[in-house]
Protein backbone atom coordinates (compact mmCIF):
# COMPACT_ATOMS: atom_id res chain seq x y z
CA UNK A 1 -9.43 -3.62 -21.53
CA UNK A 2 -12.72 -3.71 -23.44
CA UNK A 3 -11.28 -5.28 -26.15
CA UNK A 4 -8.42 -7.69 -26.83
CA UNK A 5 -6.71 -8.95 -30.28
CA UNK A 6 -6.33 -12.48 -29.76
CA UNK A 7 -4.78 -14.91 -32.16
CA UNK A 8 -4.65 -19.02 -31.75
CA UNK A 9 -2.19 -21.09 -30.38
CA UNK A 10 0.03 -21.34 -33.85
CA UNK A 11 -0.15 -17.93 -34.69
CA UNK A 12 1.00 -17.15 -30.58
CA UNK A 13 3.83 -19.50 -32.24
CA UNK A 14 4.76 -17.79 -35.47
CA UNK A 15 5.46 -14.23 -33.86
CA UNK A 16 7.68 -15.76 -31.36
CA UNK A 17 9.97 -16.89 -34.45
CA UNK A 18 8.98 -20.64 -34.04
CA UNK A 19 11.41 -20.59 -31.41
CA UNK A 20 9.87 -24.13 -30.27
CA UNK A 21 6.70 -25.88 -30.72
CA UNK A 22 4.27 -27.41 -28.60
CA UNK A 23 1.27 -29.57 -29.22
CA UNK A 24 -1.94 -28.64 -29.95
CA UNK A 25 -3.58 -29.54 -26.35
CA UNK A 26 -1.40 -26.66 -24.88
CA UNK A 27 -3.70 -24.00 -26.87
CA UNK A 28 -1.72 -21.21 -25.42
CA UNK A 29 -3.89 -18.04 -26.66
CA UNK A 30 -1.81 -14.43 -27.06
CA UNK A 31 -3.93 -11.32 -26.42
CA UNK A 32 -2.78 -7.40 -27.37
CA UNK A 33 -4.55 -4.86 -25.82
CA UNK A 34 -3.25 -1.35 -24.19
CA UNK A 35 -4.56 2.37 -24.20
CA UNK A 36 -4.43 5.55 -25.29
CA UNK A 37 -5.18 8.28 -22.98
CA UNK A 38 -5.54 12.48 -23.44
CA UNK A 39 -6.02 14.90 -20.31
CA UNK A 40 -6.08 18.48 -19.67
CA UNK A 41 -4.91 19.24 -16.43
CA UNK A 42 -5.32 22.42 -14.27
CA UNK A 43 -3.41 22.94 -10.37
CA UNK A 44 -1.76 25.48 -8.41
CA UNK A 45 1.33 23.89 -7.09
CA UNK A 46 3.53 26.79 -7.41
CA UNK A 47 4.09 28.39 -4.01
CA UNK A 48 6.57 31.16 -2.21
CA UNK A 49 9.60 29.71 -1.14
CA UNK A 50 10.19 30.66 2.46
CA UNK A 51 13.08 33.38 2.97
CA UNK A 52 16.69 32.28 4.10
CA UNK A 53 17.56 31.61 7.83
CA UNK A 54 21.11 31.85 9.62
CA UNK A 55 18.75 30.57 13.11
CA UNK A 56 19.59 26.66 12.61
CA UNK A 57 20.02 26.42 16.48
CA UNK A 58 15.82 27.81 16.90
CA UNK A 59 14.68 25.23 13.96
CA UNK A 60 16.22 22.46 15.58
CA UNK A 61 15.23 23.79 19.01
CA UNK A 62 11.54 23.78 18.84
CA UNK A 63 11.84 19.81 18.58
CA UNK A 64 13.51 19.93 21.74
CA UNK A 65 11.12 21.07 23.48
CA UNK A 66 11.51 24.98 23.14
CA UNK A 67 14.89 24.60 25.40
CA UNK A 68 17.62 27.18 24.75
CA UNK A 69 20.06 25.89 22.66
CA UNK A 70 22.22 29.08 22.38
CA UNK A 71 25.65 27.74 23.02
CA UNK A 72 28.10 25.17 21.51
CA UNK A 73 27.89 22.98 25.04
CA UNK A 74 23.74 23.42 25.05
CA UNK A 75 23.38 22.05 21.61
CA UNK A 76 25.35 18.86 21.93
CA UNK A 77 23.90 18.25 25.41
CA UNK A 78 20.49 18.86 24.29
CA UNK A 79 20.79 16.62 20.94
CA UNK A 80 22.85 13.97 22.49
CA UNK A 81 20.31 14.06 25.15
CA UNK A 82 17.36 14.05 23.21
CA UNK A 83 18.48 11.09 20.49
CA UNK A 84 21.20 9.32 22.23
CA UNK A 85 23.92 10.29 19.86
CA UNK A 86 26.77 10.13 21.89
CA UNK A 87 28.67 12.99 20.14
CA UNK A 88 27.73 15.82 17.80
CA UNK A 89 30.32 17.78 17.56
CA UNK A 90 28.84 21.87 16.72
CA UNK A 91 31.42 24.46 15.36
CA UNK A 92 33.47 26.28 18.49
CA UNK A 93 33.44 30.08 17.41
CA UNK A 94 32.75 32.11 20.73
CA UNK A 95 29.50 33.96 19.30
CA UNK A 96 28.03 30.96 17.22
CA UNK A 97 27.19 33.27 14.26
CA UNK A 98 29.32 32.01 11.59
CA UNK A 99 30.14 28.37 11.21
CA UNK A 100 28.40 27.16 14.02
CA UNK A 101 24.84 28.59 13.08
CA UNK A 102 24.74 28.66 9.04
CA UNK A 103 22.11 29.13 7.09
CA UNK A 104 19.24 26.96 5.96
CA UNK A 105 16.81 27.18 2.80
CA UNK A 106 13.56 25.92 2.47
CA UNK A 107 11.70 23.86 0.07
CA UNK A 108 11.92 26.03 -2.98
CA UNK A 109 8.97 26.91 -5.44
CA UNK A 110 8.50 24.13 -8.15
CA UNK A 111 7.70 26.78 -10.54
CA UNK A 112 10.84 28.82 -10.08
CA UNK A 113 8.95 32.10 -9.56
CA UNK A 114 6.87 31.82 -12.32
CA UNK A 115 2.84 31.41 -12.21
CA UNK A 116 0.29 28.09 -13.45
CA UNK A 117 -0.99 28.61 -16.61
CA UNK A 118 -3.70 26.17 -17.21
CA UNK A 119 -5.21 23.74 -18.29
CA UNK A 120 -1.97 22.05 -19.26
CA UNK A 121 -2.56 18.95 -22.16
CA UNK A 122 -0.77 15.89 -21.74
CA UNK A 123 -0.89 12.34 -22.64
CA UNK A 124 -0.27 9.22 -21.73
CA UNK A 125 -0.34 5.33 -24.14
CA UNK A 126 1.04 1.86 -22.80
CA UNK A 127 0.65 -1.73 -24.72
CA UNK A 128 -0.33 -4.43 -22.98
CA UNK A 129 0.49 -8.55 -23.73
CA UNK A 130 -0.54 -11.73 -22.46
CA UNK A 131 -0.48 -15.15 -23.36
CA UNK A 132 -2.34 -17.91 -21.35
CA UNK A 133 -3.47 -21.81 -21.69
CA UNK A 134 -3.79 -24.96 -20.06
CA UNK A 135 -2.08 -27.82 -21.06
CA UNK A 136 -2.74 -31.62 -21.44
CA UNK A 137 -1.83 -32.23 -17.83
CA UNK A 138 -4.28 -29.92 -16.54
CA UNK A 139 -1.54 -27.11 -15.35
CA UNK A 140 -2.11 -23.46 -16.53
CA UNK A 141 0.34 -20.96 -17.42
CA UNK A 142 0.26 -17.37 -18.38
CA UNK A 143 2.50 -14.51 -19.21
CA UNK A 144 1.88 -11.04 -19.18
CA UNK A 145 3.67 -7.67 -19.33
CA UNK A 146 2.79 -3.86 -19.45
CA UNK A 147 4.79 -1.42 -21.75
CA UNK A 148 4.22 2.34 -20.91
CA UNK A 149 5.16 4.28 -24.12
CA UNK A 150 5.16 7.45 -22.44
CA UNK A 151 7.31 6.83 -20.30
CA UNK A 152 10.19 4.50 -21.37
CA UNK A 153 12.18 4.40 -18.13
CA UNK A 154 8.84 2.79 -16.66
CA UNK A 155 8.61 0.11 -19.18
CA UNK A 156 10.06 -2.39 -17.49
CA UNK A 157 9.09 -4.07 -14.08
CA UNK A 158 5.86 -5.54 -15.22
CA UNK A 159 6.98 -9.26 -16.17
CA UNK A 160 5.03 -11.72 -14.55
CA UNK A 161 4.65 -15.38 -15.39
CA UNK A 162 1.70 -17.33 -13.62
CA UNK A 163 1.77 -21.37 -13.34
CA UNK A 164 -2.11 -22.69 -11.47
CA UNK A 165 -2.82 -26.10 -10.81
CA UNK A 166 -4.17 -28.05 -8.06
CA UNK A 167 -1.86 -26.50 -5.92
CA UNK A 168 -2.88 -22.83 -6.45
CA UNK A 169 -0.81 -20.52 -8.40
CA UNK A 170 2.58 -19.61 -8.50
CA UNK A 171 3.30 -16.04 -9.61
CA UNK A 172 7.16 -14.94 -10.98
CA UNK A 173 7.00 -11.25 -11.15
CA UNK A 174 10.13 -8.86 -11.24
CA UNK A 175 9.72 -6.61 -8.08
CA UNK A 176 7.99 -9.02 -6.09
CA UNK A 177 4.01 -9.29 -5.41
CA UNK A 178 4.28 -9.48 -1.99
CA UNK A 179 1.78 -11.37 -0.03
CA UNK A 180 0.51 -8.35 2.14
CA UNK A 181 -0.08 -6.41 -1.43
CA UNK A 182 -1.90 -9.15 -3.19
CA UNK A 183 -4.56 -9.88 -0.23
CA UNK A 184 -5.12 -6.40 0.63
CA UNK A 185 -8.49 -5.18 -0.48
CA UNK A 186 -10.24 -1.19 0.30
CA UNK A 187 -6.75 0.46 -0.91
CA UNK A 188 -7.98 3.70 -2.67
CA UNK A 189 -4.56 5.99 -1.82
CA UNK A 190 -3.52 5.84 -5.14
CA UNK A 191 -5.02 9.51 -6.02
CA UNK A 192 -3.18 12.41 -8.56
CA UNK A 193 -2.29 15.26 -6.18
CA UNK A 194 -0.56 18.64 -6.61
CA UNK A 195 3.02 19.47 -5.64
CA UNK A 196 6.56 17.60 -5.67
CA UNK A 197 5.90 16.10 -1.83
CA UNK A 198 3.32 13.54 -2.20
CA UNK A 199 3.74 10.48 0.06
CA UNK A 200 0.46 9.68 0.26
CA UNK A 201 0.43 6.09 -1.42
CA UNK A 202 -0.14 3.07 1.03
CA UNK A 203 3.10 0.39 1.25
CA UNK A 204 2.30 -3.21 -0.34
CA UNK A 205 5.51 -4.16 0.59
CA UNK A 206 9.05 -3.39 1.91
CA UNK A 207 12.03 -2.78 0.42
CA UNK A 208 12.87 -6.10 0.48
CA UNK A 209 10.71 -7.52 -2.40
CA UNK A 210 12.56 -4.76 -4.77
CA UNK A 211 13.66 -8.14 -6.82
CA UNK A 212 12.13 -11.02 -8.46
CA UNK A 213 10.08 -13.27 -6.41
CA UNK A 214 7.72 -15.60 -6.09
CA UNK A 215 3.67 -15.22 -5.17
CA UNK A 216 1.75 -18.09 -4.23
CA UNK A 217 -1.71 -18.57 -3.58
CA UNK A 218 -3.58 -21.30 -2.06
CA UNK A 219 -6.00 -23.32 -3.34
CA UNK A 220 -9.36 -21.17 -1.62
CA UNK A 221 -11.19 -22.75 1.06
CA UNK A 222 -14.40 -21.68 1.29
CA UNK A 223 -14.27 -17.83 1.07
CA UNK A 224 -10.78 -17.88 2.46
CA UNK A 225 -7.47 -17.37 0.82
CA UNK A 226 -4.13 -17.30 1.37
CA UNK A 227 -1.04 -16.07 0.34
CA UNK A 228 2.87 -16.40 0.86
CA UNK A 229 5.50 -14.65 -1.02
CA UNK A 230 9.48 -14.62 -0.62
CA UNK A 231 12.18 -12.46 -1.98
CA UNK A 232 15.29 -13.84 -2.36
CA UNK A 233 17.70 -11.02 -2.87
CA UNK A 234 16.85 -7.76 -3.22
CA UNK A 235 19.53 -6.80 -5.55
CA UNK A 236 19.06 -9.43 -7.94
CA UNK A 237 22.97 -9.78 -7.22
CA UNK A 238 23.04 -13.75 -6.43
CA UNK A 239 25.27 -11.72 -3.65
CA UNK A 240 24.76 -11.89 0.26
CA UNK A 241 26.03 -7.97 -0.14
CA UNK A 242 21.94 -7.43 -1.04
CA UNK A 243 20.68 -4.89 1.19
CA UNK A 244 17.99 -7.58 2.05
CA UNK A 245 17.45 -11.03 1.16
CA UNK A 246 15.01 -14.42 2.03
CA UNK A 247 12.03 -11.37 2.58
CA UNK A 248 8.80 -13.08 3.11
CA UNK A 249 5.22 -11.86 3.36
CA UNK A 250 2.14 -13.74 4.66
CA UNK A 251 -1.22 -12.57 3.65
CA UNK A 252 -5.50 -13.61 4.26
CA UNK A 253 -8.42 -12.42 2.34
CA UNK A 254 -11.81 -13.44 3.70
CA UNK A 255 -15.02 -12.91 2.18
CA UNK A 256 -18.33 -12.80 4.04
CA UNK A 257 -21.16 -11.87 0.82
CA UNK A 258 -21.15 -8.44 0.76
CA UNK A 259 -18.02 -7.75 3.02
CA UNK A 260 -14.57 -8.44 2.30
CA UNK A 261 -11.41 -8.18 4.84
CA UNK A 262 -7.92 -8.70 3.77
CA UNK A 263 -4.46 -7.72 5.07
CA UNK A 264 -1.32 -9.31 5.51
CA UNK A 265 2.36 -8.95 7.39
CA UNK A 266 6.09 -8.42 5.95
CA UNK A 267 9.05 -8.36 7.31
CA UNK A 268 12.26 -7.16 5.72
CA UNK A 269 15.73 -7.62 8.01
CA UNK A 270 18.73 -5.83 6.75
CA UNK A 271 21.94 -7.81 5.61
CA UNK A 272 24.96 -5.48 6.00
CA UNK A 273 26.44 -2.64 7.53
CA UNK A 274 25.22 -0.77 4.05
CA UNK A 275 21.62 -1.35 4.51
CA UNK A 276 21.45 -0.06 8.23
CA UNK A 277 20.23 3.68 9.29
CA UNK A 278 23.28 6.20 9.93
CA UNK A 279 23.62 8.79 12.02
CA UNK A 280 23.70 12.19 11.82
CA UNK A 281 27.29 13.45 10.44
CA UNK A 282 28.62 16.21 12.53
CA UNK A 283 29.25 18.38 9.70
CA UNK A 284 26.04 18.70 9.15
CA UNK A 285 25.45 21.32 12.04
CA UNK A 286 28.49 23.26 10.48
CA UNK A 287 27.99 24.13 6.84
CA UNK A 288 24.40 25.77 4.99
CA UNK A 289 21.83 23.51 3.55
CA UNK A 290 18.27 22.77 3.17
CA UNK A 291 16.47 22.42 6.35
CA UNK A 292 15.20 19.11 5.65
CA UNK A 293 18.63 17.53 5.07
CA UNK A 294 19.57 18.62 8.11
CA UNK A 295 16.48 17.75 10.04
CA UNK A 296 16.31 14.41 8.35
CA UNK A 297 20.03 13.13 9.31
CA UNK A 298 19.95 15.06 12.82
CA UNK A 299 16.14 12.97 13.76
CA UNK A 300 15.87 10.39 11.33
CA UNK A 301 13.82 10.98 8.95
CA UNK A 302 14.60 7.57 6.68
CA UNK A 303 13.06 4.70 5.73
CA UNK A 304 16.06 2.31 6.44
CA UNK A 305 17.11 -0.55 8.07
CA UNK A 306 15.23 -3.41 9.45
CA UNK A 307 11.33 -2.98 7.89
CA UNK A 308 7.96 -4.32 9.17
CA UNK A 309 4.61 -3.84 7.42
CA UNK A 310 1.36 -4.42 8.48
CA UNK A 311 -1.73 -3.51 6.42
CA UNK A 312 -5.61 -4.64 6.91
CA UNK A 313 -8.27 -3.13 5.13
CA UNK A 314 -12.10 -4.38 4.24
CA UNK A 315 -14.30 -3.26 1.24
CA UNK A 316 -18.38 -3.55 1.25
CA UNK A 317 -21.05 -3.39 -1.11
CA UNK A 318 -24.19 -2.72 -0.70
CA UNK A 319 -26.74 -2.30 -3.52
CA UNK A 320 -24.97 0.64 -5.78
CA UNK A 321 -23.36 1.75 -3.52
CA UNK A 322 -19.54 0.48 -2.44
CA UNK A 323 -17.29 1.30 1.18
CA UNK A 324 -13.91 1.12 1.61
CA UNK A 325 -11.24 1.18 4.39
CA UNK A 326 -7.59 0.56 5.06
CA UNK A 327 -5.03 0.97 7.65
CA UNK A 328 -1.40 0.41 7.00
CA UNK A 329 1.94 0.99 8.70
CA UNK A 330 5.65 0.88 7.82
CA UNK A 331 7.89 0.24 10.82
CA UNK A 332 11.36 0.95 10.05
CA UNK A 333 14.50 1.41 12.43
CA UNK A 334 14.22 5.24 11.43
CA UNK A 335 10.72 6.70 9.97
CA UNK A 336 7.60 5.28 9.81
CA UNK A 337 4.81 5.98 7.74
CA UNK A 338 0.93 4.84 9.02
CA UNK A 339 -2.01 5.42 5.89
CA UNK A 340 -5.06 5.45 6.51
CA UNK A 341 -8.00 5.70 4.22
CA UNK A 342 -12.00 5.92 3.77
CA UNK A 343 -13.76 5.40 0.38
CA UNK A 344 -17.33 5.32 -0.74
CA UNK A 345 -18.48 4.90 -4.34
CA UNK A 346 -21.80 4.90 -6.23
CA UNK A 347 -23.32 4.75 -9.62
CA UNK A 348 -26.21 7.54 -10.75
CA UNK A 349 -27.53 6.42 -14.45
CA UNK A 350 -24.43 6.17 -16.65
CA UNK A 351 -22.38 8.08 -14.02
CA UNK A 352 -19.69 6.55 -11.72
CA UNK A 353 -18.72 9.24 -9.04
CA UNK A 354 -16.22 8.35 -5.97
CA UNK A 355 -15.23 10.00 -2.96
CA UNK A 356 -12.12 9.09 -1.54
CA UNK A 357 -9.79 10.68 1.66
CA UNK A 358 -6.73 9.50 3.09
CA UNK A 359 -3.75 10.48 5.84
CA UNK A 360 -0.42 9.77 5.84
CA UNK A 361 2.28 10.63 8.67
CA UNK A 362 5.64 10.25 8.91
CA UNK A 363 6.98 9.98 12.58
CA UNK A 364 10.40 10.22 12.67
CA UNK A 365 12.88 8.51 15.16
CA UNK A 366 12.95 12.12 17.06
CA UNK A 367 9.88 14.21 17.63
CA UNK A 368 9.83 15.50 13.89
CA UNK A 369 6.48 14.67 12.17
CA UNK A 370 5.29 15.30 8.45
CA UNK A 371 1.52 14.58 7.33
CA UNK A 372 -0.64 14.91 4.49
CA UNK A 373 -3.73 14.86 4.04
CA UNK A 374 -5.51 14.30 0.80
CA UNK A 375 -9.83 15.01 -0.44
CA UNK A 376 -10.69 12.97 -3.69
CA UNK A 377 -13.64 13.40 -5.89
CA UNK A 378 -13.98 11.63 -9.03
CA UNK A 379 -16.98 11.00 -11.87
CA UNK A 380 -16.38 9.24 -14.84
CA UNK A 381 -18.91 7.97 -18.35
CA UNK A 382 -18.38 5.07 -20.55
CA UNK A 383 -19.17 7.02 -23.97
CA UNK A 384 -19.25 4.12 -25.99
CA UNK A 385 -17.26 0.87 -25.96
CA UNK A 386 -13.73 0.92 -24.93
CA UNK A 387 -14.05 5.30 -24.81
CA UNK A 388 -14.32 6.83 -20.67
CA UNK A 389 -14.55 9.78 -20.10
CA UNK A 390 -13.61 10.60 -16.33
CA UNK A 391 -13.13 14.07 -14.53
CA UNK A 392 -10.57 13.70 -11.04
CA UNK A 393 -10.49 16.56 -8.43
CA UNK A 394 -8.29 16.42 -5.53
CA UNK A 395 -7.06 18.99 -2.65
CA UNK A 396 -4.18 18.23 -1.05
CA UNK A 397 -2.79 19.85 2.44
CA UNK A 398 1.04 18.69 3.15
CA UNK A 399 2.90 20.03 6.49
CA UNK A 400 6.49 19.36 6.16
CA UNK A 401 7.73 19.34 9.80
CA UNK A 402 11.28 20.64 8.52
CA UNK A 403 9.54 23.45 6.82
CA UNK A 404 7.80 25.00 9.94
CA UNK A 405 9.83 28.71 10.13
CA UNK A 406 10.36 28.44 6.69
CA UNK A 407 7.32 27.58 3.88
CA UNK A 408 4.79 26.27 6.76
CA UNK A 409 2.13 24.02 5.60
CA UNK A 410 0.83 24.05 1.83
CA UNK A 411 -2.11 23.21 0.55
CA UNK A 412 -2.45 22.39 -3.34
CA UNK A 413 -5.33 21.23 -5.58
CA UNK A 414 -5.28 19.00 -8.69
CA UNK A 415 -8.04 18.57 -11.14
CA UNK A 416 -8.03 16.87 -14.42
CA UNK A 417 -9.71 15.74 -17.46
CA UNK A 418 -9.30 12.89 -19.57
CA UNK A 419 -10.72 10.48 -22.36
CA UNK A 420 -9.06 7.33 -22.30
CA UNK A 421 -9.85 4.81 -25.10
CA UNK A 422 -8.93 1.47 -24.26
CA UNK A 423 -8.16 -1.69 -27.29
């Protein structure tokens, strides 16, 4: 923020209600700040949903390898073959063209059938507040917390309360930092694209930080640091019926003057019979559906189970001009998901202008991929203090491996406008 409200310890004091007091050393400051932010938004994410099909034995077969999976005894030979599944059972009609070969849909046009009409307004606001001090014995605290307005189901899940001393700092935050999140550096995946099927966004952490936890950072040595974070429970529950609990995440940032490499490593194990991968139910090959329900379940095609995440990435500048790079993988007992990413980024006068592109797969446990892959242009202007104005384009191509006889691969662009002033 360009600009902050801040008010002295004792007022700080007398909007919390005078709930307690403290003495004078602890000059704990309270700062207000947040944005406003207007955009006009133009894309072409409607598309033509692909037609019907009563042919689920051919969609699953080309994963198999093209083999004919005609009959009832192919199809549970060639799946129980192919994933280990030691029974799927497939409907027993004679001619497998009812029950035992129903029909599938395909991902269906966001629009419904109707057509873009841009540019589309839209807004967006959020209020920030922070408090922060040091007190007589030398240990700092602060507090701060994000409320988006526009969105109030968002507005919670930014608490975080900091304690720093000689020690480092300790960092309480609701949806855990994790370690591999806060040392990571050239992460530039977050990027507006087109479409309902974006995936695109690297992981800072498994599903096991999804509660509070606990950050801490080193004291730095040199131009290293180092971080630890752990996780509890990941239900907030005080229950060992969490999907995952004592989660902990190491991370290392290094900095060498104009180069700097971070990553880290996380690993999530799961905790009950609820939290692990399932197979596919046999009904599924019986009754209609979408194909990616069925393809999901029948090859795995979740992010379940016991997690591992691994992410490294290094940022450099050099003069105006700034480099990035990440790689970073998701291991999970189904899916996983591998980003990677290249950014460069420059200043021309008053003009900031990046250029960012990224890739994301999904391998599933069986042969079935999906990837995306996303371009990223962006220029943006300070008009005056605390007032950007920033333009964003992006082209997005998504190839949904479920979606192969049906929609095929899409490929969306997103381009927006927007003056954001900032208090």
């Amino acid at each position: 923020m360009d600009k902050k409200i801040l008010l002295g310890g004792a007022a700080a004091l007398l909007l919390a209600g005078n709930m307690y007091a403290t003495p004078a050393s602890a000059a704990i400051d309270l700062s207000i700040g947040g944005e406003a932010k207007l955009t006009a938004t133009m894309d072409d994410h409607c598309f033509t949903r692909g037609v019907a099909s009563d042919d689920l034995r051919d969609v699953i077969g080309q994963f198999l390898g093209g083999r004919d999976v005609t009959g009832d005894d192919d199809m549970n030979d060639a799946i129980a073959a192919a994933t280990g599944m030691t029974e799927v059972a497939w409907a027993t009609d004679a001619d497998a063209t009812t029950a035992g070969d129903p029909d599938l849909t395909f991902e269906a046009d966001p629009c419904g059938g109707a057509d873009e009409d841009n540019p589309v307004l839209g807004f967006s606001k959020e209020l920030s507040i922070g408090a922060s001090g040091t007190l007589a014995n030398g240990l700092s605290v602060s507090f701060s917390d994000t409320l988006d307005l526009t969105n109030v189901d968002a507005k919670e899940g930014n608490f975080k309360l900091v304690l720093g001393g000689a020690f480092g700092t300790l960092t309480f935050k609701d949806g855990a930092d994790s370690a591999v999140g806060a040392a990571l550096v050239g992460n530039n995946t977050d990027i507006t694209v087109s479409g309902v099927n974006d995936f695109g966004e690297a992981h800072t952490a498994t599903e096991g930080t999804a509660g509070t936890g606990i950050l801490w950072q080193a004291p730095s040595v040199g131009n290293l640091d180092l971080y630890a974070s752990w996780a509890p429970n990941s239900a907030d529950s005080g229950l060992d019926t969490a999907e995952y609990t004592d989660t902990f995440g190491f991370g290392l940032t290094f900095n060498a003057d104009m180069i700097t490499i971070g990553g880290g490593f996380e690993q999530a194990s799961t905790n009950n019979a609820a939290g692990a991968c399932n197979g596919a139910a046999a009904a599924l090959l019986d009754t209609a559906g979408t194909a990616q329900a069925k393809v999901n379940a029948l090859f795995g095609g979740d992010l379940c189970g016991d997690q591992t995440l691994m992410a490294v990435g290094a940022s450099m500048s050099a003069g105006d001009i700034g480099l990035t790079a990440m790689y970073n993988k998701l291991d999970t007992d189904e899916a996983d998901d591998t980003t990677i990413s290249v950014g460069m980024s420059t200043s021309v006068t008053d003009y900031d202008i990046a250029v960012d592109w990224k890739q994301t797969t999904r391998e599933y446990l069986y042969f079935v991929e999906d990837e995306q892959t996303v371009l990223h242009v962006g220029v943006s202007t300070a008009l005056g203090d605390g007032v950007t104005l920033s333009g964003d384009f992006s082209t997005s191509d998504y190839d949904q491996g479920s979606q192969t006889t049906g929609d095929g691969a899409t490929t969306h662009y997103n381009a927006e406008v927007a003056l954001t002033v900032a208090f």
